[in-house]
Protein backbone atom coordinates (compact mmCIF):
# COMPACT_ATOMS: atom_id res chain seq x y z
CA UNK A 1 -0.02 9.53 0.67
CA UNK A 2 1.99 8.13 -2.24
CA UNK A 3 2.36 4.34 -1.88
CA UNK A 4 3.38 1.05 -3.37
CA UNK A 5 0.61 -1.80 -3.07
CA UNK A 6 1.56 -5.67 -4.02
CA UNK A 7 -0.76 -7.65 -5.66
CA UNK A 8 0.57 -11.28 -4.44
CA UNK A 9 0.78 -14.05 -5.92
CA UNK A 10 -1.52 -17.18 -4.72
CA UNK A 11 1.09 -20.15 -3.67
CA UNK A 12 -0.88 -23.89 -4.10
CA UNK A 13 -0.04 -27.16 -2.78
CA UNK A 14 -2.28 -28.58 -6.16
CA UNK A 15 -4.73 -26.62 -8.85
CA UNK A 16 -7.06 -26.46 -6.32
CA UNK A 17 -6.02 -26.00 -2.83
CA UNK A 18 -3.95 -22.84 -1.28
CA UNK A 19 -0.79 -23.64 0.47
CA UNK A 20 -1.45 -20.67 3.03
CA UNK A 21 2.47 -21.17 5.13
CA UNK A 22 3.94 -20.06 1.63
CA UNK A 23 1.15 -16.98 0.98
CA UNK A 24 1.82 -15.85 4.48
CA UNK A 25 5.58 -16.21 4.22
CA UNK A 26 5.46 -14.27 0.94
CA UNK A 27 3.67 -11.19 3.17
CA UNK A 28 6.12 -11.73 5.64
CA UNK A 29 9.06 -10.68 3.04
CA UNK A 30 6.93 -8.32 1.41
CA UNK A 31 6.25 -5.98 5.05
CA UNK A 32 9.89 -6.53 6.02
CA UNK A 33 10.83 -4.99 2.67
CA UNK A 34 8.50 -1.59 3.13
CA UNK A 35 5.23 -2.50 0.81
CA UNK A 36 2.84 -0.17 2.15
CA UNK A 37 0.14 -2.53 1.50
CA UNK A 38 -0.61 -6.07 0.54
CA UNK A 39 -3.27 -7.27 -2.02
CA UNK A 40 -4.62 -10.82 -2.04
CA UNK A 41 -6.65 -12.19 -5.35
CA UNK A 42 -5.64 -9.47 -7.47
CA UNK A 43 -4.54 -10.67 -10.90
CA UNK A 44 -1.40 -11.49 -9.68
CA UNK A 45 -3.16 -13.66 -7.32
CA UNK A 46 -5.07 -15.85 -9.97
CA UNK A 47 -8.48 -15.09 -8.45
CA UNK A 48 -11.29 -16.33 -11.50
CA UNK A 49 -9.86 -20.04 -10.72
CA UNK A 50 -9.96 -20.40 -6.54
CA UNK A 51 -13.09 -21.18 -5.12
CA UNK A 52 -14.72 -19.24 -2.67
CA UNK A 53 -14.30 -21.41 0.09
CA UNK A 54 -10.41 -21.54 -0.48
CA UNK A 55 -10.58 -17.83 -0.82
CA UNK A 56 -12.19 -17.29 2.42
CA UNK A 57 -9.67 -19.43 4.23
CA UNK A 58 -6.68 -17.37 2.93
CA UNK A 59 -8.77 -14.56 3.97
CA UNK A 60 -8.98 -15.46 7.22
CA UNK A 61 -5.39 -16.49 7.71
CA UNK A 62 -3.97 -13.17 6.19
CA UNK A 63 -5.27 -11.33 7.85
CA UNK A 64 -3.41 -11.03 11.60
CA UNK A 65 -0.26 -10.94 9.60
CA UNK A 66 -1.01 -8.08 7.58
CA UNK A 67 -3.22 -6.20 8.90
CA UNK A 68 -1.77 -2.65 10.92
CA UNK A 69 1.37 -3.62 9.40
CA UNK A 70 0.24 -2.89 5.65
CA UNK A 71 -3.10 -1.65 4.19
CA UNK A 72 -4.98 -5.05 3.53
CA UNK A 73 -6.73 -5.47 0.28
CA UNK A 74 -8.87 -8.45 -0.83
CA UNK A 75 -10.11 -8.81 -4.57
CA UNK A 76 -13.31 -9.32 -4.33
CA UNK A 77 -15.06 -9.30 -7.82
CA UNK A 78 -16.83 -11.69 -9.48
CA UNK A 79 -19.20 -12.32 -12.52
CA UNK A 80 -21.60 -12.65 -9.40
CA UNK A 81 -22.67 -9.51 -7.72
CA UNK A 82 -23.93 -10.85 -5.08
CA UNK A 83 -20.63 -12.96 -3.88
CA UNK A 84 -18.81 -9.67 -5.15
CA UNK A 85 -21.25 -8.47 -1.61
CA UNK A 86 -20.48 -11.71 0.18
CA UNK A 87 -17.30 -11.67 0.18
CA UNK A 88 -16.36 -8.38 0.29
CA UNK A 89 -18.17 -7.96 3.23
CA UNK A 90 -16.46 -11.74 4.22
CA UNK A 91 -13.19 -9.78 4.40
CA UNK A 92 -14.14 -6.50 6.29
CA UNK A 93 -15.49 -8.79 9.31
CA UNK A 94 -12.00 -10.68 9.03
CA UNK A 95 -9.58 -7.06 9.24
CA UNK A 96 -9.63 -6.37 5.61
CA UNK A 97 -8.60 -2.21 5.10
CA UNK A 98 -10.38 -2.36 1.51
CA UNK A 99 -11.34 -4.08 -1.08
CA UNK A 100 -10.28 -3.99 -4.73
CA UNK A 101 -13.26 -4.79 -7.40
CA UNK A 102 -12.78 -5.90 -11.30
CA UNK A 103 -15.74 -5.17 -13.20
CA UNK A 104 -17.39 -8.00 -14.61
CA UNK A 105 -15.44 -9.87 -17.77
CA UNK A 106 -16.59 -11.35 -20.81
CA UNK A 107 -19.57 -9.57 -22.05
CA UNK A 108 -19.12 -6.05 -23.10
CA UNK A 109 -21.20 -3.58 -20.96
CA UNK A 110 -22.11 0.08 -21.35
CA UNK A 111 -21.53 2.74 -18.84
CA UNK A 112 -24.44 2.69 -17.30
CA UNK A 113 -24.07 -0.99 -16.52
CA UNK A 114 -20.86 -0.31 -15.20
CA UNK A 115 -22.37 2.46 -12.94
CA UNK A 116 -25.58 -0.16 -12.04
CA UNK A 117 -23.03 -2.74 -11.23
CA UNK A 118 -20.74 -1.06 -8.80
CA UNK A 119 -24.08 1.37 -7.56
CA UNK A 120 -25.55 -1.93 -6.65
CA UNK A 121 -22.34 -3.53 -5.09
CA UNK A 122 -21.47 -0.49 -2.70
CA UNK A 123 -24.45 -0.07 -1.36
CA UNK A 124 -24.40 -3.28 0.45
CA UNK A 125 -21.01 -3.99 1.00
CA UNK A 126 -19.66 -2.14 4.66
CA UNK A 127 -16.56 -0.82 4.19
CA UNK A 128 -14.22 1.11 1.70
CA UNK A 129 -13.59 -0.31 -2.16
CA UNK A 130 -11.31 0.30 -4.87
CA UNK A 131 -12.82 0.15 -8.41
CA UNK A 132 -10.72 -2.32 -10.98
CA UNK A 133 -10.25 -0.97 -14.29
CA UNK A 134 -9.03 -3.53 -16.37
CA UNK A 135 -10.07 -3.20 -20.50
CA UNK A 136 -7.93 -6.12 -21.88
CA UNK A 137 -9.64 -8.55 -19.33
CA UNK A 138 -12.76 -6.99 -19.37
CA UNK A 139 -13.24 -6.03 -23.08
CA UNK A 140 -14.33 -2.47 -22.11
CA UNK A 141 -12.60 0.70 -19.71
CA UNK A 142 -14.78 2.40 -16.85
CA UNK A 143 -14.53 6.13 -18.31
CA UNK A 144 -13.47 8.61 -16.39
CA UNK A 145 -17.10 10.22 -15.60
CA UNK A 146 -18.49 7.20 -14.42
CA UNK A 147 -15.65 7.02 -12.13
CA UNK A 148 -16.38 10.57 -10.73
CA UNK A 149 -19.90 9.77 -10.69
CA UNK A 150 -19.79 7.03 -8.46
CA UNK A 151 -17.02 8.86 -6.09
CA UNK A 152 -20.58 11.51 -5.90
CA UNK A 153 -22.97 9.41 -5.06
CA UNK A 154 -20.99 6.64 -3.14
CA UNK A 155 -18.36 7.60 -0.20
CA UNK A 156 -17.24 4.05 0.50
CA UNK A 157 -15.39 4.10 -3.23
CA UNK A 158 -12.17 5.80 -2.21
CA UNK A 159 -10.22 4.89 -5.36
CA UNK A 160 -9.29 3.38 -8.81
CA UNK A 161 -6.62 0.77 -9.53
CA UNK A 162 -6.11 1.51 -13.95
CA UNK A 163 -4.57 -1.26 -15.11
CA UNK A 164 -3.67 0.47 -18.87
CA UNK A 165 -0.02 0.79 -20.47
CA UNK A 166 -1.15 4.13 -22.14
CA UNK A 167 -1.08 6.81 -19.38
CA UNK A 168 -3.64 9.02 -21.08
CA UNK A 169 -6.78 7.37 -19.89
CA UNK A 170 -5.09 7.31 -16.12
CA UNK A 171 -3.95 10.42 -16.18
CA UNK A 172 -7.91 11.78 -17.39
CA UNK A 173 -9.17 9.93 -14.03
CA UNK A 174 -6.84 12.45 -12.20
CA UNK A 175 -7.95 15.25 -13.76
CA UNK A 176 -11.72 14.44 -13.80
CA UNK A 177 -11.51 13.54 -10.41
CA UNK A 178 -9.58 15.11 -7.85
CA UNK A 179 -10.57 18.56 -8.03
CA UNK A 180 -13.20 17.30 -7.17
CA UNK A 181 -12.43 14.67 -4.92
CA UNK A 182 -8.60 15.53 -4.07
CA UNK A 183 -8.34 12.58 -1.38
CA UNK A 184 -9.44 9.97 -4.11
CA UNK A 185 -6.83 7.60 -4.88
CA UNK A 186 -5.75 7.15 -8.51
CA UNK A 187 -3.03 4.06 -8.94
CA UNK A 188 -1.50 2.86 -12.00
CA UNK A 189 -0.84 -0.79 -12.44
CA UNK A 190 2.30 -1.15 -14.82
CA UNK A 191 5.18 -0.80 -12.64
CA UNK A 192 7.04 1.28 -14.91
CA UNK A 193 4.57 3.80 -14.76
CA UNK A 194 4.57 5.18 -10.91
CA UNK A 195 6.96 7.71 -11.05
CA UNK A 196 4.67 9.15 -14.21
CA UNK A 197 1.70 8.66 -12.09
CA UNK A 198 2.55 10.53 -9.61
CA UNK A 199 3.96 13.37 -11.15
CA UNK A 200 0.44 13.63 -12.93
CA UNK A 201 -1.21 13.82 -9.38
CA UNK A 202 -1.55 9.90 -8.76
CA UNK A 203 -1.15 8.02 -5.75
CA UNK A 204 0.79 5.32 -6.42
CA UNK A 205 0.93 1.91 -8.06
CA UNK A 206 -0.63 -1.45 -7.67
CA UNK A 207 1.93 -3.81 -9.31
CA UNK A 208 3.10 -7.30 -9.53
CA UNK A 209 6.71 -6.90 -9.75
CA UNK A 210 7.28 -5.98 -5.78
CA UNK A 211 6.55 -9.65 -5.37
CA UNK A 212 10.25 -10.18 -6.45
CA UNK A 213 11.70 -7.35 -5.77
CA UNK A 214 10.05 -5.58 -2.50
CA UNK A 215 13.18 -3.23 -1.68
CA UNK A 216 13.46 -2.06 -5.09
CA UNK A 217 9.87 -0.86 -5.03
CA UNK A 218 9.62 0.40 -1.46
CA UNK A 219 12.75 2.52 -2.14
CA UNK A 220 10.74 4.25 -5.23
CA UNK A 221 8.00 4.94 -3.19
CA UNK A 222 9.93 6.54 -0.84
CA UNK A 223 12.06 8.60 -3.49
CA UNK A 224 8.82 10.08 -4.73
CA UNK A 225 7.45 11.31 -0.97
CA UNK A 226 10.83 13.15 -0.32
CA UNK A 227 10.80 14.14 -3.97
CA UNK A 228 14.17 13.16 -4.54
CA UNK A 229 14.03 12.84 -8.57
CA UNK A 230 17.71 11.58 -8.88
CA UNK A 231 16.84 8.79 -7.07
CA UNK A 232 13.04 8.07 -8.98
CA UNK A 233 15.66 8.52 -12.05
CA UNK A 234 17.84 5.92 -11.42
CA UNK A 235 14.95 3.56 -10.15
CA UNK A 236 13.51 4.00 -13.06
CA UNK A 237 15.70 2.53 -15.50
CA UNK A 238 16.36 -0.26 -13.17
CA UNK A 239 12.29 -1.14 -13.47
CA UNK A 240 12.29 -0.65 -17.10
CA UNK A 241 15.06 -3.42 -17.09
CA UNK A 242 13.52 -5.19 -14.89
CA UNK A 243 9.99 -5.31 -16.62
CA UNK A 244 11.33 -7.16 -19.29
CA UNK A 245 10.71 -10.33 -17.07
CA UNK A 246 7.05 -10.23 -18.25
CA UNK A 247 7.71 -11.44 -21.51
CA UNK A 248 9.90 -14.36 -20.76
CA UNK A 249 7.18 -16.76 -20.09
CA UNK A 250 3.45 -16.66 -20.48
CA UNK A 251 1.60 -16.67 -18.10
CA UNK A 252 3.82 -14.25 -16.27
CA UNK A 253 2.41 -15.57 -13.25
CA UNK A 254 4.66 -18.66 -13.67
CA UNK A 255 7.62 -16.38 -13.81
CA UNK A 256 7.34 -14.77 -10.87
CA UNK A 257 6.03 -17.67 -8.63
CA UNK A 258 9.28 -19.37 -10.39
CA UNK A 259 11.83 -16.98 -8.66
CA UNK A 260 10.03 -17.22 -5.45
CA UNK A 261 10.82 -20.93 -5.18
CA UNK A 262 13.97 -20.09 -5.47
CA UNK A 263 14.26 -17.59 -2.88
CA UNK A 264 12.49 -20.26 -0.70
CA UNK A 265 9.55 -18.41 -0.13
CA UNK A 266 7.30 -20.66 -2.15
CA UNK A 267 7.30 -24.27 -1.51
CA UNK A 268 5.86 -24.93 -5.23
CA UNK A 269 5.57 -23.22 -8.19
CA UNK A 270 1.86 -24.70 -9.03
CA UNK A 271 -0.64 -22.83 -11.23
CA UNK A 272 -3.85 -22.77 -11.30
CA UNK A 273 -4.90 -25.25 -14.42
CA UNK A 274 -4.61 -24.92 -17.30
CA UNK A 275 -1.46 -22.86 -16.77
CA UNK A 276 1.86 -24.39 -16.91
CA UNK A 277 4.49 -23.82 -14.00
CA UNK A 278 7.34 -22.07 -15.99
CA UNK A 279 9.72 -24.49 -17.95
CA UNK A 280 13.00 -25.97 -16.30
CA UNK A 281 14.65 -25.26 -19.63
CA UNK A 282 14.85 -21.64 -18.87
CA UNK A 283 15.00 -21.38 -15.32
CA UNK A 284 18.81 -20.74 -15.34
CA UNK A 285 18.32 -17.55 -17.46
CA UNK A 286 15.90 -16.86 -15.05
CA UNK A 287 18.64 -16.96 -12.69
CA UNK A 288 20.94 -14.87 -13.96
CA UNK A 289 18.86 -12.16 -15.03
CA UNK A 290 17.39 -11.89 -11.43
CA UNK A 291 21.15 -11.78 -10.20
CA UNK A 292 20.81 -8.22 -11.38
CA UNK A 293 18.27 -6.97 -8.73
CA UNK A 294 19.29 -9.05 -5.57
């Protein structure tokens, strides 16, 4: 089934503790407003700089309020394989659906690293993962045969979140995989790139900008199940206008936690150090060009 998955954003009452009332607020809005699933410590959710113990805790807490209302993902990758195991398998025993796993950053590795790494990592961990592909974090891309590889040899790896602006390497996944595998799930990770995904045969799209505007993105997904292209049209241009919110501030993070202050979901707009919240200076163009999607 085509769907829209939102990798949330990590509220915190300081750099290093998790104000959970504000994360589970923010999944609140996010069901009420059609995601079909929720992702906690994605990207979006500023996972290399929380500790494991705040992780779990979040974990925990999440999960009644997501789960059988949304599919309930947990990033779970780390440098560490064996926490990658830990607390993947941390999350299944506390509801989790899935769980979504970067590959691990910094060093370089070849494919057959790549294939040791996750080989290693699914065999121990109970329950179903999504592979993270994510080459300007990671300094290399998980090629499409290693992908089908692993979807031979391990049934627990039901899918691939490819988080590329260039559609050609994501749309080489789908066609390497799924005649093959026609039930593996292929999602993009650039917003503006659904509709494209799934016309090439993709499932859907794991993508921050939901966070601040849930109804937008709910009402795509649904415009590409009943295949209603005037609508996935017109939603498109409205996310293309709306994706120029990524370059207003850097980290984009501290955009989007910025806007959800002032919808009142988050009580702070805190980041992780050594980010920087996003600057008052700017916050009432900020304003205004949200005014267009509300």
């Amino acid at each position: 089934m085509i769907k829209y998955t939102a990798p949330v954003l990590t509220a915190l009452h300081n750099e290093k503790e998790i104000d959970a009332e504000s994360c589970l607020k923010l999944y609140h809005y996010l069901i009420e407003n059609g995601m079909d699933g929720i992702a906690v410590f994605g990207t979006s959710g500023e996972f290399p700089h929380i500790s494991l113990a705040e992780k779990k805790k979040l974990i925990r807490a999440a999960s009644p309020v997501i789960k059988n209302k949304a599919e309930y993902v947990v990033g779970t990758g780390s440098m560490d394989a064996h926490e990658t195991v830990e607390l993947s398998n941390f999350a299944f025993e506390n509801g989790a659906d899935a769980v979504i796993i970067v590959s691990p950053y910094y060093y370089g590795m070849s494919q057959d690293s790549i294939f040791a790494y996750y080989s290693k990592v699914a065999g121990e961990i109970r329950g179903n993962i999504y592979l993270y592909n994510f080459p300007d974090r990671t300094s290399y891309s998980i090629h499409p045969q290693t992908v089908l590889k692993l979807a031979r040899i391990h049934p627990n790896i039901i899918g691939v979140k490819d988080t590329v602006p260039d559609m050609g390497h994501t749309v080489e996944i789908i066609r390497t995989v799924k005649p093959e595998f026609p039930d593996f799930q292929v999602f993009c990770a650039y917003d503006n790139n659904f509709a494209y995904t799934v016309m090439s045969g993709g499932d859907g799209c794991v993508g921050i900008l939901p966070n601040i505007a849930p109804k937008l993105f709910s009402g795509w997904a649904k415009a590409a199940r009943e295949k209603d292209f005037d609508a996935l049209t017109r939603i498109q241009k409205k996310v293309d206008r709306l994706m120029d919110i990524l370059w207003f501030h850097s980290p984009f993070l501290a955009t989007t936690k910025a806007v959800l202050v002032d919808r009142g979901i988050f009580a702070k707009d805190v980041m992780t150090f050594p980010f920087l919240p996003y600057p008052d200076a700017k916050r009432q163009e900020l304003r205004e060009f949200m005014s267009e999607f509300e």
